[in-house]
Protein backbone atom coordinates (compact mmCIF):
# COMPACT_ATOMS: atom_id res chain seq x y z
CA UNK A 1 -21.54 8.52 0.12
CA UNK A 2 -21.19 5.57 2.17
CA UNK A 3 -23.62 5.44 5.01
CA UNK A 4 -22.85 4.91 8.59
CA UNK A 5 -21.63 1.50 9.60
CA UNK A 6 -22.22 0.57 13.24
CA UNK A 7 -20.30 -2.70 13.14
CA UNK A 8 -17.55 -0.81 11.16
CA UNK A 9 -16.96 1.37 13.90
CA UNK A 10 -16.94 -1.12 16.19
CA UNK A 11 -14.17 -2.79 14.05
CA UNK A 12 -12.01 1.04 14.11
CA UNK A 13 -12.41 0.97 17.55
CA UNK A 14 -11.31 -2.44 18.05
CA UNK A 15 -8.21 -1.68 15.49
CA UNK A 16 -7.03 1.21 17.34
CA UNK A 17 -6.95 -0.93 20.26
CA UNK A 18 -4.99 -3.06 18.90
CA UNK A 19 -3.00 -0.70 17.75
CA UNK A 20 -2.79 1.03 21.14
CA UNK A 21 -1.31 -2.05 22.69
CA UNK A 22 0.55 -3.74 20.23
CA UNK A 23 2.06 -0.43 18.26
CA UNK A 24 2.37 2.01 20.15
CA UNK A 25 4.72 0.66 22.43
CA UNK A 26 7.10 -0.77 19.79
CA UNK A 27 6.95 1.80 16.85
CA UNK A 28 9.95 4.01 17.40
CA UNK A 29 12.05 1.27 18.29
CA UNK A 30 11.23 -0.43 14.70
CA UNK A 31 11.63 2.92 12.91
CA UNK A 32 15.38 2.80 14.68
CA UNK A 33 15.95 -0.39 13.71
CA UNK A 34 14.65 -0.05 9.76
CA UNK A 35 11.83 -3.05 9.96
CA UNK A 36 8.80 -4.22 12.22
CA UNK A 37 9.07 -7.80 13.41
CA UNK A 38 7.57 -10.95 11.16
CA UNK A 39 5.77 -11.86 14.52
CA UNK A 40 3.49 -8.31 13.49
CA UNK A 41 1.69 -10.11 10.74
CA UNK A 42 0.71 -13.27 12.86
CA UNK A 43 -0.75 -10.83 15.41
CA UNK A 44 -2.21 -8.83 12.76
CA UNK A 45 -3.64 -12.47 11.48
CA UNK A 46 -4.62 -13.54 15.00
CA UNK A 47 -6.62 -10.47 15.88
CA UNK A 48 -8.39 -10.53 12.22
CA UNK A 49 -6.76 -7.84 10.81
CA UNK A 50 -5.70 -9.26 7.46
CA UNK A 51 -7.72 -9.65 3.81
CA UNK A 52 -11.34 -9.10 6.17
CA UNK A 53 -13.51 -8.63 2.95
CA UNK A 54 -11.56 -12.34 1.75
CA UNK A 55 -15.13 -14.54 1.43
CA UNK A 56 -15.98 -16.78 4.40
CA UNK A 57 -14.41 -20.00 2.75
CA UNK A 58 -11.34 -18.91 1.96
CA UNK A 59 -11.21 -17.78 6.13
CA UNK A 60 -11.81 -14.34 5.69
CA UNK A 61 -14.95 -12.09 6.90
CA UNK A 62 -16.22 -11.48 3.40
CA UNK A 63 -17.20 -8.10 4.73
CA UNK A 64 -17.23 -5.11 2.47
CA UNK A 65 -14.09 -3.72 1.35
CA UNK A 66 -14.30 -0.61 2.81
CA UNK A 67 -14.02 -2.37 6.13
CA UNK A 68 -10.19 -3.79 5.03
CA UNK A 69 -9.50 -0.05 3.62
CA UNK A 70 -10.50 1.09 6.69
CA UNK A 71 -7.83 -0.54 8.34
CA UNK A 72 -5.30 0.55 6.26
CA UNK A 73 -6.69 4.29 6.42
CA UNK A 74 -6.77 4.35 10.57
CA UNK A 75 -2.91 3.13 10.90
CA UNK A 76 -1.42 5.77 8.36
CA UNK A 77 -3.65 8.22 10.73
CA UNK A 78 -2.01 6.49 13.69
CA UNK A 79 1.20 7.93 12.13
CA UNK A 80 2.31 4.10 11.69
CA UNK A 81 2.40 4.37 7.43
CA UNK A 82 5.19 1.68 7.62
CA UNK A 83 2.13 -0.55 8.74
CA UNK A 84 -0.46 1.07 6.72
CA UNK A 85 1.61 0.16 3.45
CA UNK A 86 2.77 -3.42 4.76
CA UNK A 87 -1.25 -3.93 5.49
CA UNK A 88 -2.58 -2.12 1.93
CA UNK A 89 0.61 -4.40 0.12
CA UNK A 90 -0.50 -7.69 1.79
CA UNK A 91 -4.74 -7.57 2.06
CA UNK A 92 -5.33 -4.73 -0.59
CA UNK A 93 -3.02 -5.49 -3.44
CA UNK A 94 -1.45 -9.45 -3.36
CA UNK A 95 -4.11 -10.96 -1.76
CA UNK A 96 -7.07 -9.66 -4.44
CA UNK A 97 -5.02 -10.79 -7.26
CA UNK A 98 -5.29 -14.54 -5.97
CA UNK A 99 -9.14 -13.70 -5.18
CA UNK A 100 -10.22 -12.30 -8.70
CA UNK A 101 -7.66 -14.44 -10.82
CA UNK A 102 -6.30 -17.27 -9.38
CA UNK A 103 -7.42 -21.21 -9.64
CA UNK A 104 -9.90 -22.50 -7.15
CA UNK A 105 -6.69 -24.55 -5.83
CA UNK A 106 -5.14 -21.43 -5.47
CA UNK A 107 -7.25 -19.68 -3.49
CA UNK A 108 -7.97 -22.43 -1.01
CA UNK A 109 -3.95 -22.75 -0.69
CA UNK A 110 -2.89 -19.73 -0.38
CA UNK A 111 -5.84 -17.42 0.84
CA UNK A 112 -6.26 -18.72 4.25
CA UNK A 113 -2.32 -18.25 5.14
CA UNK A 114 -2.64 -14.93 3.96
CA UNK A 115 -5.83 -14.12 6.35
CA UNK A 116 -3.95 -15.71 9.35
CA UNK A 117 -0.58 -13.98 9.13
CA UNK A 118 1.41 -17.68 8.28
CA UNK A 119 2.40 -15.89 4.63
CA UNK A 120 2.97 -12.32 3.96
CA UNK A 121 2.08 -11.40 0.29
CA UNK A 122 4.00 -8.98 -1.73
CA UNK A 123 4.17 -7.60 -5.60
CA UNK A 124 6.85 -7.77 -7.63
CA UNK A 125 6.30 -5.47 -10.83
CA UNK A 126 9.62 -3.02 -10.78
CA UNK A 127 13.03 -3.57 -11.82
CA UNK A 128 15.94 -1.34 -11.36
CA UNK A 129 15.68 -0.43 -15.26
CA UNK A 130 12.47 -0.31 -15.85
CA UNK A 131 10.64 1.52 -12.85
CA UNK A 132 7.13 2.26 -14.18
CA UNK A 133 7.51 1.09 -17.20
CA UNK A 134 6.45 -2.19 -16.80
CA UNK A 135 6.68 -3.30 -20.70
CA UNK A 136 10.77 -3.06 -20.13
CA UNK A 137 10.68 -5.84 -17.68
CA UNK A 138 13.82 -8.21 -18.10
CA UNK A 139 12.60 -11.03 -15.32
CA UNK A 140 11.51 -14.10 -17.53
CA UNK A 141 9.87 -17.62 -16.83
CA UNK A 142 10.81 -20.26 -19.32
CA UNK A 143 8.08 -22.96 -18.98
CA UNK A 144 10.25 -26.16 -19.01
CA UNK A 145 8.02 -29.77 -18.66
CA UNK A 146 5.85 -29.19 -15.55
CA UNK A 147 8.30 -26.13 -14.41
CA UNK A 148 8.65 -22.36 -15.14
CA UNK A 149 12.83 -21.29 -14.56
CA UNK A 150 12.71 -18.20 -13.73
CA UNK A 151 15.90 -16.07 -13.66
CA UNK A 152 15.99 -12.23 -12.94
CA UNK A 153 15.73 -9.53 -10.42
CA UNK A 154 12.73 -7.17 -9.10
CA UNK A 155 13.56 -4.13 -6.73
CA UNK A 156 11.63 -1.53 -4.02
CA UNK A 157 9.77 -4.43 -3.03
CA UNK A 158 7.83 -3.66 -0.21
CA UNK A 159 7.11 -6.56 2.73
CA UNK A 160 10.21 -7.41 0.89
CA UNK A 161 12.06 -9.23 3.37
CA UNK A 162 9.71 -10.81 5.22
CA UNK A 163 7.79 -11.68 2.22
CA UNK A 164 6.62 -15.78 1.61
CA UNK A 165 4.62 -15.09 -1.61
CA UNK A 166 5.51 -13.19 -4.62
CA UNK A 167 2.69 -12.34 -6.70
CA UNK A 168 5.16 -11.68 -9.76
CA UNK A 169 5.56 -10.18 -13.33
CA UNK A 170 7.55 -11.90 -15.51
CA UNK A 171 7.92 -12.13 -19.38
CA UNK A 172 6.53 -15.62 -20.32
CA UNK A 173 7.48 -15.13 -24.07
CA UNK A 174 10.58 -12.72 -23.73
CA UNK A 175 10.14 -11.34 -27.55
CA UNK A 176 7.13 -10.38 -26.86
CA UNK A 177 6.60 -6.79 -24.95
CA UNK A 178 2.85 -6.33 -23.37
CA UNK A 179 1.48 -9.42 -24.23
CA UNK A 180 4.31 -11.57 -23.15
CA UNK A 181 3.91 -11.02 -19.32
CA UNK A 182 2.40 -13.23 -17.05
CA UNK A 183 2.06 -13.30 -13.27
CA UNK A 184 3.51 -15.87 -11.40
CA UNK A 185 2.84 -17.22 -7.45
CA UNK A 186 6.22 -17.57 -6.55
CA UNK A 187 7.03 -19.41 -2.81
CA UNK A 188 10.24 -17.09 -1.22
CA UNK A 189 11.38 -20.50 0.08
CA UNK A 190 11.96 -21.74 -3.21
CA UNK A 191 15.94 -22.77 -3.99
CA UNK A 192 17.19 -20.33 -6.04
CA UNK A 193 15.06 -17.31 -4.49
CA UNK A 194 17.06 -15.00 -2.60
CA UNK A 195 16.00 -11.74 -0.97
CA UNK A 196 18.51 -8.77 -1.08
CA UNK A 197 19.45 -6.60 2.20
CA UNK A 198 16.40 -4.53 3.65
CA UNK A 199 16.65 -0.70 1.52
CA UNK A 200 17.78 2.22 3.96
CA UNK A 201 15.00 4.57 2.97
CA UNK A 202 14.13 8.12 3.84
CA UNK A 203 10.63 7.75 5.06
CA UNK A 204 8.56 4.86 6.33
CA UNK A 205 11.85 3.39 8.25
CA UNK A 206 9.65 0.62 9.77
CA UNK A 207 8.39 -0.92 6.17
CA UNK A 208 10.57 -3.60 4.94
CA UNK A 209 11.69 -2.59 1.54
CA UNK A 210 14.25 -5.39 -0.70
CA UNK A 211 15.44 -6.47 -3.75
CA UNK A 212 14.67 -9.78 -4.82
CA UNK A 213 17.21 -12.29 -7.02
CA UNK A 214 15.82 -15.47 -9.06
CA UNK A 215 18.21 -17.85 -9.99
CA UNK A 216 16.95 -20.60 -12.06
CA UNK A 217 14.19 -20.64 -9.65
CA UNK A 218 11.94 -23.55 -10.82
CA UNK A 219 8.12 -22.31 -10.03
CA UNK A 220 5.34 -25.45 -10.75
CA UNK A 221 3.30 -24.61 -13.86
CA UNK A 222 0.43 -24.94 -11.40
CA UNK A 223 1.12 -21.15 -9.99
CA UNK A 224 0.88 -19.52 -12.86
CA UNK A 225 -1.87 -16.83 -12.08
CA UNK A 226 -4.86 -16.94 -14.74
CA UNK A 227 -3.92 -17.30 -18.37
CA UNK A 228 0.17 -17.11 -19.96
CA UNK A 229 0.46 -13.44 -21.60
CA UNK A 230 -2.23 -11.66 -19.84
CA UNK A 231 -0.25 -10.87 -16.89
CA UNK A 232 -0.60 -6.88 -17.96
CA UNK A 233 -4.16 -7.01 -18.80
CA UNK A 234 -4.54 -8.56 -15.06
CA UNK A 235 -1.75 -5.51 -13.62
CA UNK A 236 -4.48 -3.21 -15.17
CA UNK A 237 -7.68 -4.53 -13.81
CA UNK A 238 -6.01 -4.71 -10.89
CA UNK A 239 -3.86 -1.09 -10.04
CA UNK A 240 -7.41 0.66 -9.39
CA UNK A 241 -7.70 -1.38 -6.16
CA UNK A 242 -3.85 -0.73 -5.29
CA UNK A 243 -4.14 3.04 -5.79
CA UNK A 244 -7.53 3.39 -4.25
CA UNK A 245 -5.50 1.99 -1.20
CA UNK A 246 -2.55 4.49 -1.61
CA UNK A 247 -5.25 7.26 -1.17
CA UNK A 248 -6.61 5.37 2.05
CA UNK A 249 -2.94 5.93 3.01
CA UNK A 250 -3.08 9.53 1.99
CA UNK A 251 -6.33 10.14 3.77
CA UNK A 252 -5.57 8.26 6.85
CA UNK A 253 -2.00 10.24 7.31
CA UNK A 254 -3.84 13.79 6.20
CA UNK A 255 -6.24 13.32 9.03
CA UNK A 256 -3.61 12.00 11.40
CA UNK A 257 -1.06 15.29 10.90
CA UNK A 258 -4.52 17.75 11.17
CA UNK A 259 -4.81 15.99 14.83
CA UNK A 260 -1.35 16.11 15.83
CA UNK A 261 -0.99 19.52 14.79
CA UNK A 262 -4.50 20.96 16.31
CA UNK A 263 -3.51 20.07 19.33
CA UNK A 264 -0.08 21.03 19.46
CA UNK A 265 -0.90 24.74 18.33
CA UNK A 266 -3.52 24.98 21.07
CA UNK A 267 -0.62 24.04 23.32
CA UNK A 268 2.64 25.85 22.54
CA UNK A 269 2.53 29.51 22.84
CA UNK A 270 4.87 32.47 21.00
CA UNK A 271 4.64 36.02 21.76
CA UNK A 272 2.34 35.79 24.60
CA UNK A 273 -0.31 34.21 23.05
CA UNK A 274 -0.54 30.45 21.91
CA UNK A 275 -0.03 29.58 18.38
CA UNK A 276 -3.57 28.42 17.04
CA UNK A 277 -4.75 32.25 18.12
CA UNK A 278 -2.67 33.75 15.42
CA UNK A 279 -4.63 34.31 11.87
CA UNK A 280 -1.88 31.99 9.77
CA UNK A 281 -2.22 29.26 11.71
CA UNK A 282 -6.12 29.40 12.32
CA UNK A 283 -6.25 29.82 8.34
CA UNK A 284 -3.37 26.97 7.57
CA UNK A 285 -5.55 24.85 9.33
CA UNK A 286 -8.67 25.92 8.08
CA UNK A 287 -7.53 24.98 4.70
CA UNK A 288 -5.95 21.32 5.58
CA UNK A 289 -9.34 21.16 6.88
CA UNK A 290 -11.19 21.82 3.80
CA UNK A 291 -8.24 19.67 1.18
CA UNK A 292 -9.04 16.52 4.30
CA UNK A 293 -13.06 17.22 2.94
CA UNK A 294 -12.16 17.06 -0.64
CA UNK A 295 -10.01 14.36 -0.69
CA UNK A 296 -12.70 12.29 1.18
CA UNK A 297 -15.34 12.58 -1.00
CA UNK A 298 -13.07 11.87 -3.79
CA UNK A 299 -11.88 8.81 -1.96
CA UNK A 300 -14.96 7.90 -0.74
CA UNK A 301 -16.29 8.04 -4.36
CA UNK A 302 -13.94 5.87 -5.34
CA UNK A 303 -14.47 3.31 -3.10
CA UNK A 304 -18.29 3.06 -3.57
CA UNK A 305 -17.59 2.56 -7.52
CA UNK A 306 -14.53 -0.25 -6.90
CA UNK A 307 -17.54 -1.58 -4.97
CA UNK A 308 -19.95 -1.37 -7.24
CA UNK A 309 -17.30 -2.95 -10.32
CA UNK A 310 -17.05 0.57 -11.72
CA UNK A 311 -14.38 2.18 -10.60
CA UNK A 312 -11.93 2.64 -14.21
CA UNK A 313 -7.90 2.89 -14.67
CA UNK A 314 -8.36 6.50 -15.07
CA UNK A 315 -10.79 7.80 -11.77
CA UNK A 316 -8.34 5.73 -9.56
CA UNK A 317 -5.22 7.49 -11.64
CA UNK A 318 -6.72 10.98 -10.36
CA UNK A 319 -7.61 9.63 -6.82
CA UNK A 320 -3.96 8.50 -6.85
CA UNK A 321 -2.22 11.51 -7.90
CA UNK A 322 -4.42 14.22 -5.88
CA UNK A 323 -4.83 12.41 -2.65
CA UNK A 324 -1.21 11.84 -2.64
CA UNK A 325 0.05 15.47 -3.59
CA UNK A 326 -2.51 16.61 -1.08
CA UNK A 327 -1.00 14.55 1.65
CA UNK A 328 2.58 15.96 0.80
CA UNK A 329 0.69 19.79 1.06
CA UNK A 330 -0.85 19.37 3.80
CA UNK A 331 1.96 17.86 5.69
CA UNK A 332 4.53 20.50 4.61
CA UNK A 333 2.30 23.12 5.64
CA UNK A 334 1.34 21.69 9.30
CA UNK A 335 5.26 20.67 9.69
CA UNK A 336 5.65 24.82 9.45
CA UNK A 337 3.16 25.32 12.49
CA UNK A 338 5.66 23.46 14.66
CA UNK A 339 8.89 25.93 13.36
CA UNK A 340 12.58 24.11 13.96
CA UNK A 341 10.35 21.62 16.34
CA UNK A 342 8.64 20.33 13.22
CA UNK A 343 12.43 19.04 12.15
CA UNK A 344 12.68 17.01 14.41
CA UNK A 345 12.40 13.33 14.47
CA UNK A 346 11.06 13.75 17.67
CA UNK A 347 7.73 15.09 16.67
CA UNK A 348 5.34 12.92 14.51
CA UNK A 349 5.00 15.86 12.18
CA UNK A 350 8.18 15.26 10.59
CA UNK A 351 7.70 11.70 9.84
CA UNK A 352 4.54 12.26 8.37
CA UNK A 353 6.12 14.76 6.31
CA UNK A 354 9.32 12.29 5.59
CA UNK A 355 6.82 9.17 4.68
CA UNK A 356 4.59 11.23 2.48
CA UNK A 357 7.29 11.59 -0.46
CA UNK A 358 6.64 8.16 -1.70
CA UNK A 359 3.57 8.12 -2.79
CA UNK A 360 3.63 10.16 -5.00
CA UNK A 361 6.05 7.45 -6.38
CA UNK A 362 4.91 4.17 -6.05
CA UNK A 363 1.84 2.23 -7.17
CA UNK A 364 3.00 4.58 -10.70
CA UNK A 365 4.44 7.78 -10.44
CA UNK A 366 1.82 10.94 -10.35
CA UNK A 367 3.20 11.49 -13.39
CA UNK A 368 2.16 8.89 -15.01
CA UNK A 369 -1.42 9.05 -13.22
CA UNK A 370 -1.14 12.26 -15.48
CA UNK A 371 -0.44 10.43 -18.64
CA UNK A 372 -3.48 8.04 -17.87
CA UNK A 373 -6.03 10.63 -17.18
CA UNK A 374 -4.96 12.37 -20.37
CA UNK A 375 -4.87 9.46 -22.08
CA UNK A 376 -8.95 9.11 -21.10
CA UNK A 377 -9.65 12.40 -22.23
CA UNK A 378 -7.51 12.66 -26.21
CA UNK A 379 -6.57 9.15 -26.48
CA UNK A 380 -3.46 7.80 -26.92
């Protein structure tokens, strides 16, 4: 398990600070309004809050990943999972692609921008007829002299809107199916790039969610990410990372509606007594208690292997799919503690409960985290 971290804690405590003073204040007003200002992500930046465990010369901390999980982890606990995914999409998914694949020129372009909040990094891997399956992928990159034209569409794409760098799948040879993709680094300011309206979601109101339009975009042959045609051997080497951050999210959010709803239960009182002295709720508890337990040494687990370069497709596939359905569980059964209050958008408890549903979708559908796992175990 991973030991105790002094200067980690230090770093939580400074986070929730932040978070304190710079959150807090604004959240439900950006939940109203369906997006979080782009000014977030240079304060994020400024405070050194983005890509930490990004090595020293590229402007990061080079710290230990857990310390940039962390982060992501202690704002879905906030109750702020809006943030927590715009953080986990920026620092734990677009930003190690550049790291582990990209060209020393790259890296030393692109990197520091992302660690200071000037670009916000997304993913583009779905399309509205493809969803997870990312072989049906219709975008395509013709290379043309020093120039890819790339023409297509990508959709749910979270930091979406206020998105400057695309780390994107495309088809590179369009006859071929898994070995014809390729990633791109595509500039949002490029002519021909246009970003679609922000998606009116059911949960995590705050996270900027778009579709995103190419148009003959011309992309230099330069920011094409590693090799042409590998672009799904790279999506696979990559995921574990992105779903080991989902279940931060998961974690973070299980252990942020077991505090909300501890103290509310010790607070509001039926029948004469108050809630958490009635056997249901003392056991409902007990038991979010224990699934918060499991799905931290899981998690933890999995951390400690991505660490270590060990952590495989199909370990993060079952991180993915029970940390998630745990954090739908446990928030369904902690909304019931609070009865009709618990419907509400007043009380945190229901938009823990409303921004749970997702993940179970994205980052690959449980059921396909399913698939994987039994794919491990019989083969294909």
């Amino acid at each position: 398990m991973l030991a105790y971290d002094a200067d980690l804690e230090l770093f939580r405590d400074n986070f929730r600070r932040f978070m304190s003073e710079q959150i807090a204040p604004h959240y439900e007003q950006w939940e109203r309004e369906g997006i979080m200002p782009r000014s977030v992500w240079n304060q994020l930046g400024e405070n050194g809050f983005l890509c930490v465990d990004v090595p020293e010369q590229y402007a990061g901390y080079g710290v230990p990943t857990h310390y940039s999980l962390m982060l992501v982890e202690e704002s879905a606990r906030a109750g702020y999972s809006a943030l927590s995914t715009g953080i986990s999409c920026h620092s734990e998914i677009a930003a190690p692609y550049i790291l582990n694949i990209g060209s020393e020129e790259q890296k030393q372009y692109w990197l520091p921008k992302m660690v200071s909040g000037e670009v916000v990094g997304a993913i583009g891997m779905t399309e509205p007829g493809a969803g997870s399956d990312l072989q049906a992928m219709r975008s395509h990159a013709i290379l043309q002299d020093d120039h890819y034209i790339l023409n297509g569409s990508k959709t749910f794409i979270s930091n979406g809107q206020h998105a400057d760098l695309v780390v994107l799948a495309v088809k590179t040879d369009p006859q071929a199916r898994a070995k014809g993709v390729s990633l791109l680094l595509v500039d949002t300011h490029l002519d021909g790039f246009k970003k679609g309206t922000n998606l009116d979601k059911i949960g995590l109101h705050a996270q900027d969610t778009s579709e995103l339009f190419f148009d003959n975009v011309k992309v230099p042959k330069e920011q094409l990410l590693g090799q042409p045609g590998q672009g799904f051997a790279y999506l696979m080497q990559e995921l574990p990372r992105e779903r080991t951050a989902i279940a931060a999210t998961a974690l973070g959010a299980i252990r942020g509606s077991i505090d909300i709803t501890t103290q509310y239960v010790q607070e509001r009182q039926a029948f004469g007594q108050k809630i958490g002295q009635f056997q249901n709720s003392r056991f409902v508890l007990a038991q979010t208690k224990i699934d918060e337990l499991a799905t931290a040494a899981f998690y933890n687990q999995n951390v400690e292997l991505y660490m270590q370069g060990k952590l495989d497709v199909e370990t993060a596939a079952a991180l993915k799919s029970f940390s998630t359905d745990m954090q739908m569980k446990v928030a369904d059964q902690l909304l019931q503690l609070f009865g009709g209050y618990g419907y509400m958008t007043e009380y945190p408890i229901s938009r823990f409960f409303v921004d749970a549903r997702i993940q179970r979708i994205y980052g690959g559908t449980n059921e396909i985290m399913k698939e994987i796992v039994a794919r491990g175990l019989l083969g294909r």
